[in-house]
Protein backbone atom coordinates (compact mmCIF):
# COMPACT_ATOMS: atom_id res chain seq x y z
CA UNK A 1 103.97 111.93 98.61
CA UNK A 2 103.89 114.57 101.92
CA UNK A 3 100.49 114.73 100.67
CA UNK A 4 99.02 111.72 100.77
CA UNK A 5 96.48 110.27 103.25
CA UNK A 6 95.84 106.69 104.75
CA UNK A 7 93.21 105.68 102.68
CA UNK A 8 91.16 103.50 105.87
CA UNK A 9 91.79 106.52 108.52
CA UNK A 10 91.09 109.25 106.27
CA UNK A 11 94.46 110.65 108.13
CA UNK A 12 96.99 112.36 106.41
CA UNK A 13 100.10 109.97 106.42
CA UNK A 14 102.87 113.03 106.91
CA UNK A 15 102.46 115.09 109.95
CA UNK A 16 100.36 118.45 108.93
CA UNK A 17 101.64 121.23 108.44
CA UNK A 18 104.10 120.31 105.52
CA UNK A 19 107.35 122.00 105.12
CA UNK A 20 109.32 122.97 102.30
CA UNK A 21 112.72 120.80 102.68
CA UNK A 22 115.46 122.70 101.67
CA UNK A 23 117.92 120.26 103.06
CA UNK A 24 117.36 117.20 100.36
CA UNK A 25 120.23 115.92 98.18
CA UNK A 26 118.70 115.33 94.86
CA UNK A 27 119.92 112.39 93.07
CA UNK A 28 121.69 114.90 90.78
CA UNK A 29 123.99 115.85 93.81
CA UNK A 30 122.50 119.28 93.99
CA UNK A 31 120.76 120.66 97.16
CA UNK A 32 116.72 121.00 96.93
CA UNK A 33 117.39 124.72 98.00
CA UNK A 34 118.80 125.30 94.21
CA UNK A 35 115.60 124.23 92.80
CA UNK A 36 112.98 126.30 91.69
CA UNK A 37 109.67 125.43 93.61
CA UNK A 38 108.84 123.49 97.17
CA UNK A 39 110.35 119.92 98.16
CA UNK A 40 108.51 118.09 100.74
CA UNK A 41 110.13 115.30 102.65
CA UNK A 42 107.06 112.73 103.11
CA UNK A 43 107.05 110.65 106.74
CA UNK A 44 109.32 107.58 106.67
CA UNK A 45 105.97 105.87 107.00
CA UNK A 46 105.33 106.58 103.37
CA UNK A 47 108.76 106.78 101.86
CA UNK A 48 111.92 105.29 103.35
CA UNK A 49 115.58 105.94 102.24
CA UNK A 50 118.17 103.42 101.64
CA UNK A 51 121.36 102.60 100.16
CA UNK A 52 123.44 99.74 99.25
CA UNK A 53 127.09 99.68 98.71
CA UNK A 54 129.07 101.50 97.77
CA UNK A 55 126.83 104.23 98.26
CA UNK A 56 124.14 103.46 96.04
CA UNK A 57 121.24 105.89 97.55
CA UNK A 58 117.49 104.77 96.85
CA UNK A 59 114.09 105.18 97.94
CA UNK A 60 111.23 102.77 98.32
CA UNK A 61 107.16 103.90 98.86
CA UNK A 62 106.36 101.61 101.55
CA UNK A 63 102.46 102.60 102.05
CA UNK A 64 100.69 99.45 103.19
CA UNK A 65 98.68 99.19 100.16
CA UNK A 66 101.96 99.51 97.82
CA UNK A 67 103.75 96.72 100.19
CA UNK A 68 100.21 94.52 99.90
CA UNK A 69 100.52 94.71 95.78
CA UNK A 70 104.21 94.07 95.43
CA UNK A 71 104.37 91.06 97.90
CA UNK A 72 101.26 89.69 95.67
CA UNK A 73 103.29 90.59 92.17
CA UNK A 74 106.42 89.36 93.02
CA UNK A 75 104.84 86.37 95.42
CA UNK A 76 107.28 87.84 97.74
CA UNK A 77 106.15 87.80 101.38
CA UNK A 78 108.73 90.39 102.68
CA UNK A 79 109.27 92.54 100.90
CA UNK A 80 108.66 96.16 102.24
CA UNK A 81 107.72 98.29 98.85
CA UNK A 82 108.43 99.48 95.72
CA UNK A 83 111.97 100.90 94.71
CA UNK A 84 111.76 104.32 93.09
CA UNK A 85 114.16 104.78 89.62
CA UNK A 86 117.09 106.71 91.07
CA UNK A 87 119.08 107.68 87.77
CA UNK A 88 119.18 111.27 86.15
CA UNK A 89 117.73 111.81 83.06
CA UNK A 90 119.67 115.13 81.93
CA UNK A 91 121.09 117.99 83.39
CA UNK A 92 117.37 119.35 85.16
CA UNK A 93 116.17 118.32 88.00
């Protein structure tokens, strides 16, 4: 998602040049710096962090175009995007 662009600008949505995170709590717990290959935190723009009580951590893509669809799907007028699934699925990353 540190990749993508605004798709009416031509702009790239996360400011260039893109930087391998090292810093990111997976939802596993473990750092990003003990996984193999580059994580790239994408501009709050694009992807915005949240969490409920008690400590529930999530992320939502919040593009305009991804807002536009799910307040049309849901007939929803505020909502702000699309939750991401934030459960493991085994022991990898």
């Amino acid at each position: 998602m540190a990749f993508y662009y605004d798709n009416r600008s031509g702009l790239a949505r996360t400011k260039r040049p893109v930087e391998n995170d090292d810093t990111i709590t997976c939802v596993t717990g473990k750092l990003s710096a003990a996984i193999s290959g580059n994580v790239y935190r994408p501009a709050t723009s694009t992807l915005k962090y949240g969490a409920w009580y008690p400590g529930i951590k999530y992320f939502e893509v919040v593009t305009p175009t991804v807002k536009r669809v799910a307040r049309s799907h849901f007939n929803c007028p505020t909502m702000n995007g699309l939750r991401l699934e934030n459960q493991p699925t085994g022991d990898g990353e």
